[in-house]
N, C-alpha and C. Protein backbone atom coordinates (compact mmCIF):
# COMPACT_ATOMS: atom_id res chain seq x y z
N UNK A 1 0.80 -1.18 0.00
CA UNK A 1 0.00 0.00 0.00
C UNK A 1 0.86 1.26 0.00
N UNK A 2 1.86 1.17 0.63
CA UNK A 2 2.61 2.42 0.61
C UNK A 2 3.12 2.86 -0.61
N UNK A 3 3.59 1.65 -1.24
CA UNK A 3 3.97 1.77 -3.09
C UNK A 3 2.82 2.48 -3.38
N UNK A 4 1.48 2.42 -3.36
CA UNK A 4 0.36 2.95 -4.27
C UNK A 4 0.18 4.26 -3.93
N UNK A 5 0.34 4.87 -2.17
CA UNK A 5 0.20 6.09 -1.89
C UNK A 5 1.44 6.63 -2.40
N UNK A 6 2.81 6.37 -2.59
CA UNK A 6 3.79 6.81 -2.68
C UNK A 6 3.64 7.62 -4.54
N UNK A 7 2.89 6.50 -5.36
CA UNK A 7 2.87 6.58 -6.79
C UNK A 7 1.65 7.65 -6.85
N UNK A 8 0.68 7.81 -5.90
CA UNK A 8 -0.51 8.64 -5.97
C UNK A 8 0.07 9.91 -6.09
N UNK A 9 0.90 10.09 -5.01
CA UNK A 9 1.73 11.50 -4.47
C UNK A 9 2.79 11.89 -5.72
N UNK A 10 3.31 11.38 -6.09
CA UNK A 10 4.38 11.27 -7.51
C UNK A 10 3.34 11.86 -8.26
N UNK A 11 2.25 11.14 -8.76
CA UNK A 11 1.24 11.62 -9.66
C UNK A 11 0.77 12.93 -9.69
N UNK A 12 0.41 13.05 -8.36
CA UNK A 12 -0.06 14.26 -7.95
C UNK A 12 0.64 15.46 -8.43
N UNK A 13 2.03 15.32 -7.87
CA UNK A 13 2.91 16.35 -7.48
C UNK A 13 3.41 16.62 -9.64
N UNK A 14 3.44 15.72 -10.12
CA UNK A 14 3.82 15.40 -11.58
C UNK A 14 2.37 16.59 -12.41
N UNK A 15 1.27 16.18 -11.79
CA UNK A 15 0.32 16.93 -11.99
C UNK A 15 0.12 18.33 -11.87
N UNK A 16 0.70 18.64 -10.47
CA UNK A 16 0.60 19.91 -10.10
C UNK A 16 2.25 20.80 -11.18
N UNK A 17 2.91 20.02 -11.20
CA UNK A 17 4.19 20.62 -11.66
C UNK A 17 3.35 20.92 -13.14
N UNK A 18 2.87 20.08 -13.75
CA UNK A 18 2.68 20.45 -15.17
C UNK A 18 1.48 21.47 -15.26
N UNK A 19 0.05 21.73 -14.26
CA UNK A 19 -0.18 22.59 -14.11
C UNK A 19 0.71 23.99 -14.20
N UNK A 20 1.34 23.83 -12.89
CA UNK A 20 2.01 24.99 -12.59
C UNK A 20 2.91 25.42 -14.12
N UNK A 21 3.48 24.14 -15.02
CA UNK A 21 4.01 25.06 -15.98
C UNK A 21 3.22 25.93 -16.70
N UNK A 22 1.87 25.27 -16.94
CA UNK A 22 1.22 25.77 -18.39
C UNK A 22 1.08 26.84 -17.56
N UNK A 23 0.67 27.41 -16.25
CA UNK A 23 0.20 28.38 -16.06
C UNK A 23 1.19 29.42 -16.21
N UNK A 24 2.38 28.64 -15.58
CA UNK A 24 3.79 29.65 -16.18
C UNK A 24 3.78 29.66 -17.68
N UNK A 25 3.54 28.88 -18.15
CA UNK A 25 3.65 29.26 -20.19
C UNK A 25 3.09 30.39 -20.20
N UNK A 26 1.15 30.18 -20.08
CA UNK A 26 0.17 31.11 -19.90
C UNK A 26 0.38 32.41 -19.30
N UNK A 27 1.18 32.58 -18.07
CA UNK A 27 1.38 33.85 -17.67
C UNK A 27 2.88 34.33 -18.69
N UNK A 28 3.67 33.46 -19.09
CA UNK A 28 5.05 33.99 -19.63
C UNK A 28 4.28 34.47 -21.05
N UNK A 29 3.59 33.93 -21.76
CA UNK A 29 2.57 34.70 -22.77
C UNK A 29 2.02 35.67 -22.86
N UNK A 30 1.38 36.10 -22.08
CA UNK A 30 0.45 37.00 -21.25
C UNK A 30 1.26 38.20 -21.19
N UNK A 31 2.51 37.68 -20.89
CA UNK A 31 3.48 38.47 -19.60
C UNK A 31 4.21 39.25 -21.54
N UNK A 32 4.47 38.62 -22.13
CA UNK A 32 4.91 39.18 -23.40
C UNK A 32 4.48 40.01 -23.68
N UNK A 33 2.92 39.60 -24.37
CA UNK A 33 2.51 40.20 -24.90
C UNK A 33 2.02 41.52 -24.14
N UNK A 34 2.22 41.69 -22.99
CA UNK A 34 1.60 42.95 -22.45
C UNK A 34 3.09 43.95 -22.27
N UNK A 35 4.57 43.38 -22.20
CA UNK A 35 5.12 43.53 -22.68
C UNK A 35 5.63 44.23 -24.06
N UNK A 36 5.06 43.95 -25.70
CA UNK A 36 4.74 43.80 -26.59
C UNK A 36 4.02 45.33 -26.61
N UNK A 37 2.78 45.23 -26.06
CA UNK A 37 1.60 46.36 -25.92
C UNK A 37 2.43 47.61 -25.69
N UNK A 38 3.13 47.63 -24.40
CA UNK A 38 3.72 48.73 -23.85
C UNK A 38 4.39 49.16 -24.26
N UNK A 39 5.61 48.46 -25.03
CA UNK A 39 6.55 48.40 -25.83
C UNK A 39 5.57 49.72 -27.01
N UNK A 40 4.62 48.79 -27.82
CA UNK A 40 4.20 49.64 -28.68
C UNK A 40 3.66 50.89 -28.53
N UNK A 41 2.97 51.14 -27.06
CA UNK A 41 2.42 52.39 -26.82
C UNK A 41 3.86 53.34 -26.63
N UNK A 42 4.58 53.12 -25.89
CA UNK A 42 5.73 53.68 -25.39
C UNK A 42 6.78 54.36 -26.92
N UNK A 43 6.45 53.56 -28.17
CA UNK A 43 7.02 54.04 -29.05
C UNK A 43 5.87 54.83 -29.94
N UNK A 44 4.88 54.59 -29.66
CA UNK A 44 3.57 55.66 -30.01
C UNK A 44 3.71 56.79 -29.49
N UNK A 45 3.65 56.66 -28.06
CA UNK A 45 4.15 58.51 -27.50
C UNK A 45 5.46 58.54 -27.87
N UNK A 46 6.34 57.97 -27.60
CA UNK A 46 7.57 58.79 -28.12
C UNK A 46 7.38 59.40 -29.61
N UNK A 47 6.89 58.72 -30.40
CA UNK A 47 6.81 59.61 -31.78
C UNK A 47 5.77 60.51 -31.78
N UNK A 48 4.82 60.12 -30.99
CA UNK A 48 4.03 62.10 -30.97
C UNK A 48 4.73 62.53 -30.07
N UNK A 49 5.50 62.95 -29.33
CA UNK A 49 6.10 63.58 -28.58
C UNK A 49 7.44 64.06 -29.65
N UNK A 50 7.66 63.40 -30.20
CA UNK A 50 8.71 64.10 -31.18
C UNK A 50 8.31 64.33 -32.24
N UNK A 51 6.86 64.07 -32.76
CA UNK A 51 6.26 65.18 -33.59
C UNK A 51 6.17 66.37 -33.25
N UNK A 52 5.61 66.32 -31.87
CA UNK A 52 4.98 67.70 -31.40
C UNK A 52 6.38 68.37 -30.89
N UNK A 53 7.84 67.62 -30.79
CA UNK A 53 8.86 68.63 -30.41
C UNK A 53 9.10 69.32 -32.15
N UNK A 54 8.65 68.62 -33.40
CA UNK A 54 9.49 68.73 -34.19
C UNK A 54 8.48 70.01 -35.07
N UNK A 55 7.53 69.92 -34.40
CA UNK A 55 6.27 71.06 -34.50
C UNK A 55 6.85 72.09 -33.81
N UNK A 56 7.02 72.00 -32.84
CA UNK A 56 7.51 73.12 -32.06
C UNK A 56 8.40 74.31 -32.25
N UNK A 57 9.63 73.46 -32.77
CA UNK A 57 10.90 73.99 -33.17
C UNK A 57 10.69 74.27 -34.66
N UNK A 58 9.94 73.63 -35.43
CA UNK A 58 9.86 74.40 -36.71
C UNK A 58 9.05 75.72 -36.69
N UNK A 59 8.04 75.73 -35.62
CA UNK A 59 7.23 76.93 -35.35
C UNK A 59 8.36 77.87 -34.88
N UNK A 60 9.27 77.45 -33.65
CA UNK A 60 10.10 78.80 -33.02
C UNK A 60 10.80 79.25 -34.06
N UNK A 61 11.72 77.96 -35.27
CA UNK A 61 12.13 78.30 -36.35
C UNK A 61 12.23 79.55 -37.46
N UNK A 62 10.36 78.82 -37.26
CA UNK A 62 9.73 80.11 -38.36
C UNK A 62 9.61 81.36 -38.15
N UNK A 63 8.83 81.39 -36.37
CA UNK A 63 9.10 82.71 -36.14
C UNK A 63 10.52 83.40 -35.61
N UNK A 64 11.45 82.87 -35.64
CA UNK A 64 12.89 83.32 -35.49
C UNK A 64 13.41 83.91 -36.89
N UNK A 65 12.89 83.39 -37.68
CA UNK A 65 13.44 83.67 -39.20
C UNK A 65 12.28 85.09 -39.21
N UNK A 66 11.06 85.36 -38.98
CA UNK A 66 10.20 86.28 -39.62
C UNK A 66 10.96 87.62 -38.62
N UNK A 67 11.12 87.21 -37.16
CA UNK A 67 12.33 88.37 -36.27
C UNK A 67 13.02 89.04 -36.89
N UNK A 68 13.91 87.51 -37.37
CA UNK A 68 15.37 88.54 -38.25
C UNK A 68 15.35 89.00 -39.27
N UNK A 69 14.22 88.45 -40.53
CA UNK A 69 13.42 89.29 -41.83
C UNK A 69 13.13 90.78 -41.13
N UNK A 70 12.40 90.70 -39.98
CA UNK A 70 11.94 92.29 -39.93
C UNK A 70 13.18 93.19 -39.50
N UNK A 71 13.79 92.49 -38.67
CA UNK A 71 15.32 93.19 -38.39
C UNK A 71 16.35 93.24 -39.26
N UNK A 72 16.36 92.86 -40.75
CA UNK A 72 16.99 93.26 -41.37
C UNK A 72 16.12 94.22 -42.07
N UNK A 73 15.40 93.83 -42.20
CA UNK A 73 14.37 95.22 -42.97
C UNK A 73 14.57 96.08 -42.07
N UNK A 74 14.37 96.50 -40.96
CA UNK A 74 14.40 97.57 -39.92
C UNK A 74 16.06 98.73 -40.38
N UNK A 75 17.13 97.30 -40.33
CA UNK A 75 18.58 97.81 -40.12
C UNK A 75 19.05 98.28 -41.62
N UNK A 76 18.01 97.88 -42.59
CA UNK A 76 18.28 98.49 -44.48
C UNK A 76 17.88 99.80 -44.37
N UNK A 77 16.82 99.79 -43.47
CA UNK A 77 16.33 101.31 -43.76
C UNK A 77 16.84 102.17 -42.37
N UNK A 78 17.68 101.94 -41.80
CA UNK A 78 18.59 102.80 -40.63
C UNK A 78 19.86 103.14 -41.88
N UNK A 79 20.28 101.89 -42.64
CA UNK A 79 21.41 102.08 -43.55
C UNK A 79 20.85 103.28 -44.72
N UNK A 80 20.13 102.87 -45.30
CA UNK A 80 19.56 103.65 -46.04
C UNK A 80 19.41 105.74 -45.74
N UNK A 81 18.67 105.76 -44.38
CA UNK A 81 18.01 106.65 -44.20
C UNK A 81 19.95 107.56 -43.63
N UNK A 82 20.76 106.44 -43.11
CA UNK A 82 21.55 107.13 -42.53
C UNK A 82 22.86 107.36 -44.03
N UNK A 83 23.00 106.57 -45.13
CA UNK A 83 23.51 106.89 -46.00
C UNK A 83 23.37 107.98 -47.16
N UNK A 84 21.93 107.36 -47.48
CA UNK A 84 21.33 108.39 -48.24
C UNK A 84 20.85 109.25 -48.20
N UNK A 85 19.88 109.47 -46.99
CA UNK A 85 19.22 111.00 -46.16
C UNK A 85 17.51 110.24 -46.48
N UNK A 86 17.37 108.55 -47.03
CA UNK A 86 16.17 108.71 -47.52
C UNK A 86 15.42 107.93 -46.76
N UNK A 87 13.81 107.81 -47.05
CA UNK A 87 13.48 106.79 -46.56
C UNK A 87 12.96 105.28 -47.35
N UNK A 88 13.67 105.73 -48.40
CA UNK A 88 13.40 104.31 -49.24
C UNK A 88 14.05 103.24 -48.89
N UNK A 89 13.88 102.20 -48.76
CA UNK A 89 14.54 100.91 -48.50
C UNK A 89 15.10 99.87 -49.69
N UNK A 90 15.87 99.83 -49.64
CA UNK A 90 16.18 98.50 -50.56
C UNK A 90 17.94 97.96 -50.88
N UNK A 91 18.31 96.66 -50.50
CA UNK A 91 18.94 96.39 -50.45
C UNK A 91 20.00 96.48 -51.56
N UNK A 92 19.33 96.95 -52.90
CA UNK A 92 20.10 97.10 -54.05
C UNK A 92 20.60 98.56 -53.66
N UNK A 93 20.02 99.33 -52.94
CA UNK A 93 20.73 100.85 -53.02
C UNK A 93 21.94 100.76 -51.91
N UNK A 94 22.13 100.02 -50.91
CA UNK A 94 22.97 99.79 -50.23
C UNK A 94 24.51 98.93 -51.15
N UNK A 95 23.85 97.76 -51.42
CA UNK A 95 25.04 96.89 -52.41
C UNK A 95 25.25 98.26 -53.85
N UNK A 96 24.85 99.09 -54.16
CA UNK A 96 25.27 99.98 -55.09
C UNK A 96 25.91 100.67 -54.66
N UNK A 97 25.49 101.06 -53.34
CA UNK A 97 26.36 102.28 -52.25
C UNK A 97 28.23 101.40 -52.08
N UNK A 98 27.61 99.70 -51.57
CA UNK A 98 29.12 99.60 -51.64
C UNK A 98 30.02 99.07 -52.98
N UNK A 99 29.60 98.71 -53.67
CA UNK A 99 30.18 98.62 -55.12
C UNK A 99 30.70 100.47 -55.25
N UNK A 100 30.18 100.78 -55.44
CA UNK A 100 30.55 102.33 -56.06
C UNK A 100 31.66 102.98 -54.47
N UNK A 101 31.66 102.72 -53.71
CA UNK A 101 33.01 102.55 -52.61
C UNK A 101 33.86 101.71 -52.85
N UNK A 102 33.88 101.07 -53.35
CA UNK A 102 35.07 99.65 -53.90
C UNK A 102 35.61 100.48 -55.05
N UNK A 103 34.98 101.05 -55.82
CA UNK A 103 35.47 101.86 -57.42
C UNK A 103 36.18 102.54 -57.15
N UNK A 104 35.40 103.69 -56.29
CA UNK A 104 36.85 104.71 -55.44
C UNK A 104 37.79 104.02 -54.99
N UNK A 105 37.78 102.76 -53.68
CA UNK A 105 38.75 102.74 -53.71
C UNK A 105 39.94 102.27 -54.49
N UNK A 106 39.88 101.00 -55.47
CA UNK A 106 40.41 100.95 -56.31
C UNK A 106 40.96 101.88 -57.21
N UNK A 107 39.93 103.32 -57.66
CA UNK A 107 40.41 104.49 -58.62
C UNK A 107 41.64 105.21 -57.83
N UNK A 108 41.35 104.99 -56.87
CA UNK A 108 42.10 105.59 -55.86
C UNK A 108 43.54 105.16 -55.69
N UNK A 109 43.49 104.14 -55.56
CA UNK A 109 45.03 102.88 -55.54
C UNK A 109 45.59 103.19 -56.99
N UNK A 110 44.80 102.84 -58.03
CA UNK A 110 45.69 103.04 -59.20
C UNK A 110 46.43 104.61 -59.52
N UNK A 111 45.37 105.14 -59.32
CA UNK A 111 46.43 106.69 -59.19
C UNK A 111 47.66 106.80 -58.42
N UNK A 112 47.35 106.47 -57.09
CA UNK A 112 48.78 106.19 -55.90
C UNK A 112 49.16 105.69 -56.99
N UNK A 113 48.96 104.23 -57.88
CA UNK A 113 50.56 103.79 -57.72
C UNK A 113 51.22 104.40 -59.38
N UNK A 114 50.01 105.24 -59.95
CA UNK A 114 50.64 105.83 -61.12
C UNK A 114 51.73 107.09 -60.57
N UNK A 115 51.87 107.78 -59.54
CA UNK A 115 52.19 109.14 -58.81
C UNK A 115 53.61 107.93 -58.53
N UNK A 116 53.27 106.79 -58.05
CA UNK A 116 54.62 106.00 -57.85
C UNK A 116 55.52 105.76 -58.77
């Protein structure tokens, strides 16, 4: 009799072990795939989160660039008003202002070195 309780208990315990795996399979499955999930949400916000940084910075971008558009417009017509006496603006009357200073000085050099 003890052989038969001894083989009952073996059985048992053989039983409970293979339970206990599937439930470990079942939870190591489980356990993945929720794993898996998080994984995917976690790379879902990270890419709206670096949409919305990449939104951001193209917005500060843009308005950093429209700043320095108006501040060079601002500083053409300080050049302007303080070169010419006018209030017209435009960047061609400035680049004419310095081309035609480059002429002098060049007209200028070649004479020096004709007097040389």
């Amino acid at each position: 009799m003890r052989g038969v309780y001894k083989r009952i208990r073996v059985a048992k315990a053989w039983m409970e072990l293979a339970s206990l795996k599937e439930d470990f399979l079942k939870f190591s499955i489980e356990r993945s795939k929720a794993i898996s999930y998080i994984r995917l949400a976690a790379t879902a916000n990270h890419s709206q989160a670096i949409e919305k940084r990449i939104t951001r910075y193209q917005k500060m971008q843009s308005e950093s660039l429209q700043k320095l558009e108006a501040e060079m417009s601002r500083l053409n017509l300080v050049v302007n008003q303080t070169v010419f006496g006018s209030k017209t603006s435009g960047l061609k009357d400035v680049g004419t202002f310095i081309q035609s200073q480059a002429r002098q000085t060049n007209t200028h050099r070649t004479s020096t070195e004709e007097v040389l």
